[in-house]
N, C-alpha and C. Protein backbone atom coordinates (compact mmCIF):
# COMPACT_ATOMS: atom_id res chain seq x y z
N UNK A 1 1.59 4.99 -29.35
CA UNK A 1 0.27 4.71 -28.85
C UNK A 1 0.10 5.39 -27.49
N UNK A 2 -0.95 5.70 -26.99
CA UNK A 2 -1.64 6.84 -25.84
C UNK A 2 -1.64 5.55 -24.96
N UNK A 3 -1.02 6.05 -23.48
CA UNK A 3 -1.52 5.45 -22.47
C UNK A 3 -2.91 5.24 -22.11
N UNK A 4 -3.73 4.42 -22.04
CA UNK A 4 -5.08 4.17 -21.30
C UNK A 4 -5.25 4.40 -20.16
N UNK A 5 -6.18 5.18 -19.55
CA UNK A 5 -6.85 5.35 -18.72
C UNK A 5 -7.69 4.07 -18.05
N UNK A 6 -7.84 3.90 -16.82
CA UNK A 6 -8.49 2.38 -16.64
C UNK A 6 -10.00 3.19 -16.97
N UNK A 7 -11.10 2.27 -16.96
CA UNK A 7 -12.31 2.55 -17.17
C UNK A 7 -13.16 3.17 -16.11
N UNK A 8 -12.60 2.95 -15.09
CA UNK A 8 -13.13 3.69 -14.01
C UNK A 8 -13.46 5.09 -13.77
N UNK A 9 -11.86 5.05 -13.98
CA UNK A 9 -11.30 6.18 -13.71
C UNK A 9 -11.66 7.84 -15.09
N UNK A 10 -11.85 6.72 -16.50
CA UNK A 10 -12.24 7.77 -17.26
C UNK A 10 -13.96 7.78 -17.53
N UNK A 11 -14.21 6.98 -16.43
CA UNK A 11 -15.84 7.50 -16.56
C UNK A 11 -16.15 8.65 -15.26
N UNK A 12 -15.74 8.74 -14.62
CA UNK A 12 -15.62 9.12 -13.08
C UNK A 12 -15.65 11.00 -13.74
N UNK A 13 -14.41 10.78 -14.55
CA UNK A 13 -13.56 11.76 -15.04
C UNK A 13 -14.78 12.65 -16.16
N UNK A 14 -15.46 11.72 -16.89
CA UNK A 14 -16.32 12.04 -18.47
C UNK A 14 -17.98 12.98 -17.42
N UNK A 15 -17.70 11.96 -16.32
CA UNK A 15 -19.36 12.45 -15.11
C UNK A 15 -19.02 13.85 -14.84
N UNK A 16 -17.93 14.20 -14.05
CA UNK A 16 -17.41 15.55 -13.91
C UNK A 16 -17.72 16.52 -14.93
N UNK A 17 -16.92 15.89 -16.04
CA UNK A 17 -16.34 17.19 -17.23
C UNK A 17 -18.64 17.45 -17.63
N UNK A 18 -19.19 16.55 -17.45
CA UNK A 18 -20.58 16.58 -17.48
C UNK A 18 -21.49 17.71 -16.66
N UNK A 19 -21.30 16.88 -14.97
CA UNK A 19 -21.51 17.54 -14.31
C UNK A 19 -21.38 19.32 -14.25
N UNK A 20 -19.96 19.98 -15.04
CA UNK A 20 -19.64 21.35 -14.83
C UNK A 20 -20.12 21.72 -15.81
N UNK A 21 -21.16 21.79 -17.14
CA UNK A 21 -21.78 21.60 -17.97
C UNK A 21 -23.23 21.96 -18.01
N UNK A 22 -23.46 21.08 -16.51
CA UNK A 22 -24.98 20.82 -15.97
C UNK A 22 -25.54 19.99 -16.80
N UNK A 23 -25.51 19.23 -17.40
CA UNK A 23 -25.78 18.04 -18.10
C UNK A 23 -25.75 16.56 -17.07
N UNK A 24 -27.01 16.44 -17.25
CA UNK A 24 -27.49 15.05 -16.49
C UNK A 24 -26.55 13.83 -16.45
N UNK A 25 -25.86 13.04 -16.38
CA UNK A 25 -25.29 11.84 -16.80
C UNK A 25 -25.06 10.65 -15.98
N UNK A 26 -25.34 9.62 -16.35
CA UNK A 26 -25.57 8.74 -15.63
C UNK A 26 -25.37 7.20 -16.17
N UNK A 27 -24.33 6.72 -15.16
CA UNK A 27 -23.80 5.25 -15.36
C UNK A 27 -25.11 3.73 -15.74
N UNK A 28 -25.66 3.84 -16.86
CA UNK A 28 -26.19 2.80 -16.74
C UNK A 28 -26.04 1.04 -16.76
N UNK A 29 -25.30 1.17 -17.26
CA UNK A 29 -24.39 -0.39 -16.80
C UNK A 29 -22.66 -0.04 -16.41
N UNK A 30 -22.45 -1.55 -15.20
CA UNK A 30 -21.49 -1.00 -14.74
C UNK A 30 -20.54 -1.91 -15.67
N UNK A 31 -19.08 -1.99 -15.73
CA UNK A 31 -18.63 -2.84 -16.25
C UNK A 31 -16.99 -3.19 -15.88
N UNK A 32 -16.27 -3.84 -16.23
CA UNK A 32 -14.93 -4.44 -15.46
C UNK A 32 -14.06 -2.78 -14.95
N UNK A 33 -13.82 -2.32 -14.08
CA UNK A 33 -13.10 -1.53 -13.53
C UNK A 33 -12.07 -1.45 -14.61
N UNK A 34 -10.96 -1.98 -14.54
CA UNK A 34 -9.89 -1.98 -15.53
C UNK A 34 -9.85 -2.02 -16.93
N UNK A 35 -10.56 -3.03 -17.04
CA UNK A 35 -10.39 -3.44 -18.69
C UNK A 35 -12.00 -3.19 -19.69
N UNK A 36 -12.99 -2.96 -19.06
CA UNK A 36 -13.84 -2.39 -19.58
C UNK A 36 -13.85 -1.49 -20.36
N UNK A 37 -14.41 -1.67 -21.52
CA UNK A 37 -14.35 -0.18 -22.75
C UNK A 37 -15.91 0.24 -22.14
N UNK A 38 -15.60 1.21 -23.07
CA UNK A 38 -17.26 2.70 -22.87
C UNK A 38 -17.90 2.23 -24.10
N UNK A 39 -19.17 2.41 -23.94
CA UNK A 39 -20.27 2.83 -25.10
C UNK A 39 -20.74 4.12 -24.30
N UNK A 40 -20.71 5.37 -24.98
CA UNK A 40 -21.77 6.40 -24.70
C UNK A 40 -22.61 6.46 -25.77
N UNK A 41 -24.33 6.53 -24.62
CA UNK A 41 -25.35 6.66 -25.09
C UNK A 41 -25.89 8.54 -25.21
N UNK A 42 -26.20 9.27 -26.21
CA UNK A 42 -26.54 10.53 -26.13
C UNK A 42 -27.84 10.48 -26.31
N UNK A 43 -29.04 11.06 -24.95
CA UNK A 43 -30.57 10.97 -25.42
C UNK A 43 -30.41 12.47 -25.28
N UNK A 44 -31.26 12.91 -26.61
CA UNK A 44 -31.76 14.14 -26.53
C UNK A 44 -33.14 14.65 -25.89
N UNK A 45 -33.76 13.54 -25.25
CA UNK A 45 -34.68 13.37 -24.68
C UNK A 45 -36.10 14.00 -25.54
N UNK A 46 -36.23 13.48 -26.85
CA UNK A 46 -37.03 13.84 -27.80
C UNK A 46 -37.52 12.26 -28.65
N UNK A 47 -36.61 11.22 -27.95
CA UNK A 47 -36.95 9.91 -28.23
C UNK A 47 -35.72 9.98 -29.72
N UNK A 48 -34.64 11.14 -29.60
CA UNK A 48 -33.61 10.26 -30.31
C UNK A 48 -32.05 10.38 -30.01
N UNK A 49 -31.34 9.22 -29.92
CA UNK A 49 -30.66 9.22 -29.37
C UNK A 49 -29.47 8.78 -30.58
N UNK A 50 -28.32 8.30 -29.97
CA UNK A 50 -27.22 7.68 -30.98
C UNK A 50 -26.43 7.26 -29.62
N UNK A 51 -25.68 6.16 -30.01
CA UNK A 51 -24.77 5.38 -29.71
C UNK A 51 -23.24 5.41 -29.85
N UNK A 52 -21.98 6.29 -29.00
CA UNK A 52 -20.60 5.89 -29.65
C UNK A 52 -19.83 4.86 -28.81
N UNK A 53 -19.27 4.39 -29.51
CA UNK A 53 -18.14 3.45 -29.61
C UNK A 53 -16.62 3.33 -29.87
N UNK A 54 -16.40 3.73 -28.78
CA UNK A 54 -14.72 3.61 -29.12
C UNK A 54 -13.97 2.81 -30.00
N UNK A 55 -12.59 3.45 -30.28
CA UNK A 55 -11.81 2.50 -31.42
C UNK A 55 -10.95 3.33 -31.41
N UNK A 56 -9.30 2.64 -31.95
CA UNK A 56 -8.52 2.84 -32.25
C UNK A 56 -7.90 3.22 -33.50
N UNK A 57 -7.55 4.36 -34.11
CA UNK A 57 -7.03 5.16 -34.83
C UNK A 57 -5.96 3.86 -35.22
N UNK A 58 -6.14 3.90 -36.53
CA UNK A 58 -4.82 2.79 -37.30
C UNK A 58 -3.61 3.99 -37.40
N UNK A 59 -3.74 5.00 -37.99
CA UNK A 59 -2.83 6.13 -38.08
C UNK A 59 -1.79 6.14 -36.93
N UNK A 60 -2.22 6.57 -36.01
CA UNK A 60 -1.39 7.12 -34.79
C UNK A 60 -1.30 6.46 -33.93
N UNK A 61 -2.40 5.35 -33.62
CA UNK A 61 -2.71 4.81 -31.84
C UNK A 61 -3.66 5.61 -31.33
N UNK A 62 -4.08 6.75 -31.73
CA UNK A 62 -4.72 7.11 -31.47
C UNK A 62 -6.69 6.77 -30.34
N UNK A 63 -7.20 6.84 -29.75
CA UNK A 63 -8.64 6.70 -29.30
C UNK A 63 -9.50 7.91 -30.55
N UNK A 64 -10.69 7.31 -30.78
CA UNK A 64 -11.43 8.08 -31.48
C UNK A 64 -12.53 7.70 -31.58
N UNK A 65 -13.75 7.75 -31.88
CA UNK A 65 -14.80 7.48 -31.93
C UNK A 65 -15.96 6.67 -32.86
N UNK A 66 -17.05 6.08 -32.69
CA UNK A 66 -17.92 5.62 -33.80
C UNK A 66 -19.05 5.97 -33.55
N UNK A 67 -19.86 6.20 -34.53
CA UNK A 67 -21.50 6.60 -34.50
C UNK A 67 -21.81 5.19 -34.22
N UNK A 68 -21.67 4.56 -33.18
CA UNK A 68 -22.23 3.20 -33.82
C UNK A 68 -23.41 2.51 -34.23
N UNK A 69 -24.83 3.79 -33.85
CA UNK A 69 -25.98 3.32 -34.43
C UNK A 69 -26.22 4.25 -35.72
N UNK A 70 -24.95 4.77 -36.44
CA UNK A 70 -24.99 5.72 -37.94
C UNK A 70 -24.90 6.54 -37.76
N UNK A 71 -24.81 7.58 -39.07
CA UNK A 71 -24.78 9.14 -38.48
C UNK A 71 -25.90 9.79 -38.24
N UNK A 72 -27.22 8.93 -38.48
CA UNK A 72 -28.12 9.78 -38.05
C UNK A 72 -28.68 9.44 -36.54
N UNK A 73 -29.72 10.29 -35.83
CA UNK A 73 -30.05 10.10 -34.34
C UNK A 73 -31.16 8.79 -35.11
N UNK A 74 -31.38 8.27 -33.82
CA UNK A 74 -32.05 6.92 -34.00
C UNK A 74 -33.14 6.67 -32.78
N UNK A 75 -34.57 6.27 -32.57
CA UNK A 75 -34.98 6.27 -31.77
C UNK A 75 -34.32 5.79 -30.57
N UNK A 76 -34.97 5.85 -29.66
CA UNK A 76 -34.31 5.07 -28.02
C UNK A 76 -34.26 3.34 -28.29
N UNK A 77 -35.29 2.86 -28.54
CA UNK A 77 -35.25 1.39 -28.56
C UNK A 77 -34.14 1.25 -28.93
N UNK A 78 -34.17 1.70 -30.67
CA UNK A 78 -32.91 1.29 -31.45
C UNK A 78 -31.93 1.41 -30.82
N UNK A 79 -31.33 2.46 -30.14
CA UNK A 79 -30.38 2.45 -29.45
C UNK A 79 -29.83 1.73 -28.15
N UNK A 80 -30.94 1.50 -27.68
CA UNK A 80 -30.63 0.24 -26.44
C UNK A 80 -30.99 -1.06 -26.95
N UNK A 81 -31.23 -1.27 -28.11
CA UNK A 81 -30.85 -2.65 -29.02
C UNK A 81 -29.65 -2.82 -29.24
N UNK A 82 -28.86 -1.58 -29.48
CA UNK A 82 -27.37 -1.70 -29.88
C UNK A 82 -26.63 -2.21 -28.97
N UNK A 83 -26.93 -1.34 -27.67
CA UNK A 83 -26.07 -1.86 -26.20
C UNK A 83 -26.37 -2.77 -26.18
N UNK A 84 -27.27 -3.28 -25.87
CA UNK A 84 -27.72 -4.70 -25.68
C UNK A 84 -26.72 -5.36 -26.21
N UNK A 85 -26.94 -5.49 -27.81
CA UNK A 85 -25.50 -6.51 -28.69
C UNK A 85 -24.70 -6.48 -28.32
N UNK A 86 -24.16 -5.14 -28.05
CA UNK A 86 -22.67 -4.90 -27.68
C UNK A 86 -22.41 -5.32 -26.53
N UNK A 87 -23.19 -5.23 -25.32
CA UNK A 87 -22.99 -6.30 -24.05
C UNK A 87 -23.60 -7.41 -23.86
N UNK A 88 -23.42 -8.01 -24.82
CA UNK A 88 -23.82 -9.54 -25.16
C UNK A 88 -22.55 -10.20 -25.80
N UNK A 89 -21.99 -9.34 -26.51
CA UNK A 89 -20.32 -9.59 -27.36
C UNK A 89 -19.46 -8.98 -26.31
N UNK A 90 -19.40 -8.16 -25.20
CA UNK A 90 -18.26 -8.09 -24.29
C UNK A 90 -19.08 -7.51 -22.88
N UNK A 91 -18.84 -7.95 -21.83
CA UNK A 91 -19.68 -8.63 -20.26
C UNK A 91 -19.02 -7.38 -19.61
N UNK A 92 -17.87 -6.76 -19.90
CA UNK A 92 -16.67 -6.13 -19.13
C UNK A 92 -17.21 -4.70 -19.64
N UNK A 93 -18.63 -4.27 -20.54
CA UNK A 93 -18.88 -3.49 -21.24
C UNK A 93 -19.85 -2.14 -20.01
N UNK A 94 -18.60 -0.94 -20.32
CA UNK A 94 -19.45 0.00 -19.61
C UNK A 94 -20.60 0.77 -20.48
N UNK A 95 -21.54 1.44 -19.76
CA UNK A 95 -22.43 1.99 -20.84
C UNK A 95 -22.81 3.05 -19.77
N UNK A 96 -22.75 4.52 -20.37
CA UNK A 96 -22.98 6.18 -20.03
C UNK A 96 -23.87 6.53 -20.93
N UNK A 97 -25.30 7.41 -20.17
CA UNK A 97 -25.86 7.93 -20.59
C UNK A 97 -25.95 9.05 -20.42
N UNK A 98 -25.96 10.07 -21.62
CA UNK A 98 -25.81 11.57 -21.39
C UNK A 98 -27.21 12.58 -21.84
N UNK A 99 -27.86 12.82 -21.03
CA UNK A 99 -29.21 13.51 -21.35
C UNK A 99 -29.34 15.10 -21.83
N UNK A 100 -28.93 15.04 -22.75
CA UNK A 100 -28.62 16.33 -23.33
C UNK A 100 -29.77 17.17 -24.65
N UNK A 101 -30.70 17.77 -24.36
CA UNK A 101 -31.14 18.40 -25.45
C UNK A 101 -30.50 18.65 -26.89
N UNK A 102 -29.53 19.15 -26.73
CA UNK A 102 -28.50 19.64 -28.12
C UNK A 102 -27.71 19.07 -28.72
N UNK A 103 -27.65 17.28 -27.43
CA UNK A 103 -27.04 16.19 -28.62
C UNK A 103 -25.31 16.33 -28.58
N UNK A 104 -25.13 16.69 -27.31
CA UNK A 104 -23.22 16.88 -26.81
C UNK A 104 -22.78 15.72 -26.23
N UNK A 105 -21.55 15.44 -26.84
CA UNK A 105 -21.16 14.16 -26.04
C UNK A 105 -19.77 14.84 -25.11
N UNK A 106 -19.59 16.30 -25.07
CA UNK A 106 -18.47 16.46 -24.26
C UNK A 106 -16.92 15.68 -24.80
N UNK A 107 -16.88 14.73 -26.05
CA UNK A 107 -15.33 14.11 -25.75
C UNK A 107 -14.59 15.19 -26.64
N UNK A 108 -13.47 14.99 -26.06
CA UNK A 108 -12.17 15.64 -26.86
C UNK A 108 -11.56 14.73 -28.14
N UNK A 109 -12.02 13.30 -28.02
CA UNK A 109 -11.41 13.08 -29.08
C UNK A 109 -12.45 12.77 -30.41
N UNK A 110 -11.76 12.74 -31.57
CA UNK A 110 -12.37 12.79 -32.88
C UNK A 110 -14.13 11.60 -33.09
N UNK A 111 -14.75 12.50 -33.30
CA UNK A 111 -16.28 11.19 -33.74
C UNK A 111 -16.35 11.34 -35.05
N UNK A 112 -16.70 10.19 -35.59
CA UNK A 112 -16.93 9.78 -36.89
C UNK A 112 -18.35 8.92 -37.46
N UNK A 113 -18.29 8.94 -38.63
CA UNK A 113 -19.68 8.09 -38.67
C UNK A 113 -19.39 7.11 -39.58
């Protein structure tokens, strides 16, 4: 299993790899320093967006990804309906928004739907 990164530290890290990109991004909820997981939000700023969600690879230990509002883009509401749930089921919950025309989330590791 992969060492974790605290949450801080790999959002700090995700703003950068953004920033050199030129891609807008921006912390919209903050959440427990340490033990906080990520939701990234991707707006294409066309009113559709999608939602991922981290998770753990049963295979390897692996980190990898979820569409978590499906594989298709989904309006904005819908998508900040999702966060919403999801920081309603965990308080410690960070949430990144990435304003990207072309719909990039920048991660290195695997997304799925």
């Amino acid at each position: 299993m992969e060492p974790r990164l605290k949450a801080e530290i790999w959002i700090k890290a995700h703003i950068r790899k953004c920033g050199f990109m030129n891609v807008p991004v921006f912390v919209t909820r903050r959440g427990d320093n340490t033990a906080g997981s990520v939701l990234i939000k991707i707006n294409r700023l066309n009113d559709l967006c999608m939602v991922l969600t981290p998770t753990t690879s049963f295979e390897d230990g692996s980190r990898k990804w979820l569409q978590g509002t499906g594989p298709d883009w989904v309006d904005e509401e819908t998508a900040d309906r999702y966060v919403e749930k999801q920081v309603n089921v965990d308080p410690d919950l960070w949430v990144l928004e990435i304003e990207d025309a072309e719909g990039r989330h920048f991660l290195e590791e695997k997304v799925e739907s």
